[in-house]
Protein backbone atom coordinates (compact mmCIF):
# COMPACT_ATOMS: atom_id res chain seq x y z
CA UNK A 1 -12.22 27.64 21.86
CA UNK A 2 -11.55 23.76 22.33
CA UNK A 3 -9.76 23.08 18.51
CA UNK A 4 -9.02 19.42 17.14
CA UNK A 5 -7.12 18.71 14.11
CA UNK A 6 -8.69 15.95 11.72
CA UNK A 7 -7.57 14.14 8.31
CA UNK A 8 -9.51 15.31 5.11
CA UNK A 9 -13.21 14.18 5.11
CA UNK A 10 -12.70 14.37 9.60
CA UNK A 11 -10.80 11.06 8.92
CA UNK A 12 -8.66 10.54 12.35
CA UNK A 13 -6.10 7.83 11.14
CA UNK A 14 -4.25 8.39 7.83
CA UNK A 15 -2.18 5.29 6.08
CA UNK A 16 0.33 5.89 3.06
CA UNK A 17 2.80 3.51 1.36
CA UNK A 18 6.20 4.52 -0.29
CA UNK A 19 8.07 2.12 -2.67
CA UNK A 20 11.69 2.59 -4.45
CA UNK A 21 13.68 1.80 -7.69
CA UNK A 22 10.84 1.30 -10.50
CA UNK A 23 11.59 -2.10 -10.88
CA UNK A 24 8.68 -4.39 -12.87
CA UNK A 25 7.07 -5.42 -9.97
CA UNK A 26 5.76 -2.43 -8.97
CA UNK A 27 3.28 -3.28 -12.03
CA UNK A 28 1.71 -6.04 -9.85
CA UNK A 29 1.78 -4.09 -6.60
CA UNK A 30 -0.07 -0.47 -8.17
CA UNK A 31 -3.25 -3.75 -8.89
CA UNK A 32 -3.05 -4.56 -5.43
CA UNK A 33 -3.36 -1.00 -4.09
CA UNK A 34 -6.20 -0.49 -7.30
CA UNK A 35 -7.83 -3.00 -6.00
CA UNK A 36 -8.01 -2.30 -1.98
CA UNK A 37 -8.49 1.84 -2.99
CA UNK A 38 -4.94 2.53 -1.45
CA UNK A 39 -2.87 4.87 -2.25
CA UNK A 40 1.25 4.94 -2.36
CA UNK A 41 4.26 6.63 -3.66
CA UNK A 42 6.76 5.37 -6.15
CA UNK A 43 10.20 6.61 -6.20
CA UNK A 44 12.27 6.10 -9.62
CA UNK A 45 15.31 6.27 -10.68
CA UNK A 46 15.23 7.86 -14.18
CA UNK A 47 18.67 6.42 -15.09
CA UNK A 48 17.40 2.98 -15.31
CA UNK A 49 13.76 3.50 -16.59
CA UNK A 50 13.57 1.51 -20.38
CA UNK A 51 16.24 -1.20 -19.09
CA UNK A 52 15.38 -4.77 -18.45
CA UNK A 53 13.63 -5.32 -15.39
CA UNK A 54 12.40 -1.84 -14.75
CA UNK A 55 9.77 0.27 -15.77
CA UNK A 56 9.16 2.05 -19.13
CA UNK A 57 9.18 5.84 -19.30
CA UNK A 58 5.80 5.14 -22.04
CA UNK A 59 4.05 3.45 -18.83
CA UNK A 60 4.39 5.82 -15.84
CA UNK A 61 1.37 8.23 -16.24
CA UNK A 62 -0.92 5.33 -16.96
CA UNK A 63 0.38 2.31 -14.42
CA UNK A 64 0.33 5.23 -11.70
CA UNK A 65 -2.82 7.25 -12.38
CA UNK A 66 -3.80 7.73 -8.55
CA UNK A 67 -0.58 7.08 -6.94
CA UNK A 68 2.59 10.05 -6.79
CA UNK A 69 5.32 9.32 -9.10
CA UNK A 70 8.45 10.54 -6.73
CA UNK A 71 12.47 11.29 -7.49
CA UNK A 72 15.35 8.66 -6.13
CA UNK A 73 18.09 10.16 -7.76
CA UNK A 74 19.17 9.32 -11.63
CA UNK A 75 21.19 6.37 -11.06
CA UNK A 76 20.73 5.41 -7.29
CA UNK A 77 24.13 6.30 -6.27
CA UNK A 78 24.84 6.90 -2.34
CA UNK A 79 24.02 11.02 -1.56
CA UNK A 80 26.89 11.54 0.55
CA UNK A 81 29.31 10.18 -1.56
CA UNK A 82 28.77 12.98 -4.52
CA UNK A 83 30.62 15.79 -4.79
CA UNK A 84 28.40 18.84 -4.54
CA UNK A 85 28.02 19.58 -8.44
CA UNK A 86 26.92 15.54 -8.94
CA UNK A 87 24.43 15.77 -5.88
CA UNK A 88 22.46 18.51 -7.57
CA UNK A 89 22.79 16.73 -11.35
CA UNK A 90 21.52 13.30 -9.76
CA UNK A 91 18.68 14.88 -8.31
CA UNK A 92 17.41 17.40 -10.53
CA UNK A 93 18.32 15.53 -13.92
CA UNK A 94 15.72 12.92 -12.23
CA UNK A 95 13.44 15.55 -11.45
CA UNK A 96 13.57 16.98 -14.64
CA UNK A 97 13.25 13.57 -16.73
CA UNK A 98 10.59 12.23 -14.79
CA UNK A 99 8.97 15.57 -14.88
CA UNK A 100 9.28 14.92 -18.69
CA UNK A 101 8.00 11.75 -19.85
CA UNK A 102 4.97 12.40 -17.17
CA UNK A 103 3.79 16.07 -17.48
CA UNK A 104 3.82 16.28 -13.55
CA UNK A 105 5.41 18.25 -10.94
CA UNK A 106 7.13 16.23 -9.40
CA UNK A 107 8.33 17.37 -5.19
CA UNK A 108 8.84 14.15 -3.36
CA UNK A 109 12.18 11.71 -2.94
CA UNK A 110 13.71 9.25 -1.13
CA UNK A 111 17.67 8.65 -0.08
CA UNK A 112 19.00 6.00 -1.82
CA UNK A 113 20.60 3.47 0.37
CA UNK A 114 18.47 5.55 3.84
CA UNK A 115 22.03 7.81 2.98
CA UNK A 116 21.38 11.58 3.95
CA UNK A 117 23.42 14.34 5.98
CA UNK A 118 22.84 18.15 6.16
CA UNK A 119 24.60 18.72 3.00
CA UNK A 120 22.04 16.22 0.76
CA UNK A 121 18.91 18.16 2.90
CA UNK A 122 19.65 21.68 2.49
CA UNK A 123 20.50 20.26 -1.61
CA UNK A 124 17.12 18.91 -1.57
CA UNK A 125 15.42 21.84 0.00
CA UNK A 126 17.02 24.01 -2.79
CA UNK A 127 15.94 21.72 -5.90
CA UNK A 128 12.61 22.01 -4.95
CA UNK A 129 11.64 18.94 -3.01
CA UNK A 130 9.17 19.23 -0.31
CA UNK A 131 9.92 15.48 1.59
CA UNK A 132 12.68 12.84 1.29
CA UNK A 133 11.79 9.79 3.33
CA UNK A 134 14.61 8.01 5.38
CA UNK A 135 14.78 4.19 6.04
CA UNK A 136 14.87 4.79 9.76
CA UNK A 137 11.85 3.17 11.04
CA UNK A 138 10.49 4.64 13.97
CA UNK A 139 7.71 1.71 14.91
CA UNK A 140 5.51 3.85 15.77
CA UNK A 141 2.50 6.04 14.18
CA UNK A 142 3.84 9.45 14.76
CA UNK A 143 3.79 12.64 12.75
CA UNK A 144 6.91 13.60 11.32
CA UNK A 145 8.92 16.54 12.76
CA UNK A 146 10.75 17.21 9.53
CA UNK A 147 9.30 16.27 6.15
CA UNK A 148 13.01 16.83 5.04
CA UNK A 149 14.66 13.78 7.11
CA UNK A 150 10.79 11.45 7.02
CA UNK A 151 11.15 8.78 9.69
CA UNK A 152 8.85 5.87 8.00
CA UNK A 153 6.63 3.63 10.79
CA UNK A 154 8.24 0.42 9.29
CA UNK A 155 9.34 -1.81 6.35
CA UNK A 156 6.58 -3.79 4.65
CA UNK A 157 7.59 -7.17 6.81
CA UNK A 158 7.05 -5.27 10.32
CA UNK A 159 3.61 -3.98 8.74
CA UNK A 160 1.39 -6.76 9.13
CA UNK A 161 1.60 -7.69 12.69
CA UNK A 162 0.93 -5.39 16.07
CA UNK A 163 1.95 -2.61 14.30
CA UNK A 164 -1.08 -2.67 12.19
CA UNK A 165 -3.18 -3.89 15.52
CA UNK A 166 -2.17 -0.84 16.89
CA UNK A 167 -3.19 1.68 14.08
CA UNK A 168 -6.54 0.25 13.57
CA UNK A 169 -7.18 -0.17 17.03
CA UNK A 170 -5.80 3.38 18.44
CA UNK A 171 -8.46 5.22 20.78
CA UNK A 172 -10.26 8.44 19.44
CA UNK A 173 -8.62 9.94 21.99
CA UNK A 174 -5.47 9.76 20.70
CA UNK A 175 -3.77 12.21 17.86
CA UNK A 176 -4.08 11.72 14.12
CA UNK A 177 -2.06 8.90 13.85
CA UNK A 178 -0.03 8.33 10.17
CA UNK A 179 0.57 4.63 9.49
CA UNK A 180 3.74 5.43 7.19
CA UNK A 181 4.87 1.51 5.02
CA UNK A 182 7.63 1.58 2.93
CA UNK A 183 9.93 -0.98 0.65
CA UNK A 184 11.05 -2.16 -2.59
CA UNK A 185 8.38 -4.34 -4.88
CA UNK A 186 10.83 -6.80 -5.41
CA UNK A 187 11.23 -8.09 -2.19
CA UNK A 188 7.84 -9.48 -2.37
CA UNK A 189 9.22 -11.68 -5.51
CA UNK A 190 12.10 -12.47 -4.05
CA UNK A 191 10.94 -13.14 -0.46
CA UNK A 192 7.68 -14.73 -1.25
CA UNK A 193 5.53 -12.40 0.46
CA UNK A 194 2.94 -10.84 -1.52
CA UNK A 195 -0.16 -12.61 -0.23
CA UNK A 196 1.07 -11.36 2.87
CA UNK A 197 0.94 -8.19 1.18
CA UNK A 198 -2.53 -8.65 -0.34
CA UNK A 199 -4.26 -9.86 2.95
CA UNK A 200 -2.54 -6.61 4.54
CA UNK A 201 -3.93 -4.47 1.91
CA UNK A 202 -7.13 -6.16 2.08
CA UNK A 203 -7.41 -5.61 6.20
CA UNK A 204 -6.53 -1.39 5.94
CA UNK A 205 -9.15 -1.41 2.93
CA UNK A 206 -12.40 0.54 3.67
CA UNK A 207 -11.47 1.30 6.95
CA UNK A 208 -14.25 4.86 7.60
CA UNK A 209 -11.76 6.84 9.83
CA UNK A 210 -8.82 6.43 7.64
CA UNK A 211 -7.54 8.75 5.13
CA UNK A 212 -5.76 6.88 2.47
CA UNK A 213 -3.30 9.54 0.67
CA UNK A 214 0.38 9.89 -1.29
CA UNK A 215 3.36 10.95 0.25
CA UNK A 216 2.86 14.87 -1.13
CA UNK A 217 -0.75 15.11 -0.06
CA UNK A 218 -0.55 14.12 3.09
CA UNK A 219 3.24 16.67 3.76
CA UNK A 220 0.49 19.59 1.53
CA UNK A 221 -2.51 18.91 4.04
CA UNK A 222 -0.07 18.77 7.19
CA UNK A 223 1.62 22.08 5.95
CA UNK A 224 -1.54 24.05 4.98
CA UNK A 225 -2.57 22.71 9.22
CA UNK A 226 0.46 24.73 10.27
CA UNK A 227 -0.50 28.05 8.57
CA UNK A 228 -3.79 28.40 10.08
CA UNK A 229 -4.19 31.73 11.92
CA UNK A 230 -5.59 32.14 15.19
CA UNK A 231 -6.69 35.07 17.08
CA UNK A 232 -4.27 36.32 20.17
CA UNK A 233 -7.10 34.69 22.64
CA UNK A 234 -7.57 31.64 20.72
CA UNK A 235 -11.36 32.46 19.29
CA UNK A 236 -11.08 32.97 15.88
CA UNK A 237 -9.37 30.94 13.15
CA UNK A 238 -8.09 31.39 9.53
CA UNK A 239 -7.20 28.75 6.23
CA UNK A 240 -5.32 30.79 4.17
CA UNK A 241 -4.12 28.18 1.80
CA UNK A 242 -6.52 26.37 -1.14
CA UNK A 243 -6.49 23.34 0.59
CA UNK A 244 -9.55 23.06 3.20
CA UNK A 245 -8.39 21.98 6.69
CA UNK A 246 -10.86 19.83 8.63
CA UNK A 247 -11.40 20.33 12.14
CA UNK A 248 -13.44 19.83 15.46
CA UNK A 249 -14.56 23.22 16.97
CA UNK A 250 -16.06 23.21 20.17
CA UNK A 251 -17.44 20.21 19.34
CA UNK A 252 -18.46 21.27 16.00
CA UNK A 253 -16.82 19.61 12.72
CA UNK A 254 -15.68 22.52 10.63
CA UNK A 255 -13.95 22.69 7.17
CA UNK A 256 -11.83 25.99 7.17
């Protein structure tokens, strides 16, 4: 049995986005992703939600309808620095809060300052938390080995140039690609970059082989890939999770 993997809805490419802090801007970034039918991730700090220049706790739910609402610790403070009682209270206190004043579950972070050792994963991994991304661009379009310790493809500024040539234009030969952009809204303001932004959003948009997803979605769909079964001599195959897996049988598209 010849088996290919695919993205949800036999996609081949998948693109997702992943922005930190909560800070206003973010307001005018969730249009731009409205308005090209992207989809991101938004890590918060909970600690500085309702103060000037960030977002309200009122707004979440509505400004991100669509998008995943993620954890960044309470106050932003370096992970390796904390002592192990303060680790766990800055990430679960922002778990909790933002679990709060949204109604979601909330299983995704980020490291504040890229700042992560063993210690801060295996604290994650015990809090609940399914991902943390890193700040350790990779430049490439690979999928990640561990969702723990998420190598990004690049910062917003080294999105819009070959890197994005070579997503778009990768042969269907070649394995499900993830296009992985991260950043912080406010560079945009402060760098003066968001048409650069907008006429990047505007190129992925309505692209027909690429699955536009949140952080969590895509780490669910790639998990629920590695729990199919298969026969000792490779004929048969079973989905045993609720979310369908899409693949190419024998040359047959199948949804298991």
């Amino acid at each position: 049995m010849s088996f290919k993997l695919l993205y949800p809805e036999f996609k081949t490419k998948a693109l997702t986005f992943s922005y930190d802090d909560g800070q206003i801007f973010d307001r005018r970034l969730v249009e731009i992703f409205n308005r090209y039918g992207l989809k991101a991730t938004f890590h918060l700090n909970s600690g500085t939600l309702d103060t000037e220049g960030f977002l309200r706790k009122d707004e979440l739910s509505e400004l991100f309808e669509g998008h995943e609402i993620a954890c960044h610790g309470v106050m932003h403070e370096f992970p390796t620095h904390l002592s192990p009682e303060r680790l766990v209270q800055e990430f679960y206190q922002d778990r909790l809060t933002l679990e709060t004043c949204t109604g979601r579950i909330i299983r995704g972070c980020s490291y504040a300052y890229g700042e992560y050792n063993d210690r801060v994963v295996r604290t994650l991994k015990t809090l609940g938390f399914a991902y943390s991304r890193t700040v350790e661009s990779t430049g490439r379009h690979n999928v990640p080995r561990d969702f723990l310790r998420w190598t990004p493809s690049c910062h917003h500024n080294d999105a819009f140039g070959e890197l994005a040539d070579s997503f778009l234009n990768k042969p269907d030969h070649g394995k499900i690609p993830l296009f992985y952009v991260w950043g912080h809204s406010f560079e945009f303001d402060r760098e003066g970059t968001w048409d650069a932004m907008e006429k990047f959003c505007e190129r992925m948009h309505g692209q027909p082989d690429v699955w536009y997803t949140t952080n969590i979605d895509y780490v669910d769909y790639m998990n629920a890939t590695c729990g199919l079964l298969f026969s000792a001599d490779g004929t048969r195959v079973r989905n045993l999770s609720s979310i369908p897996v899409y693949a190419e049988i024998d040359g047959e598209r199948k949804i298991l």
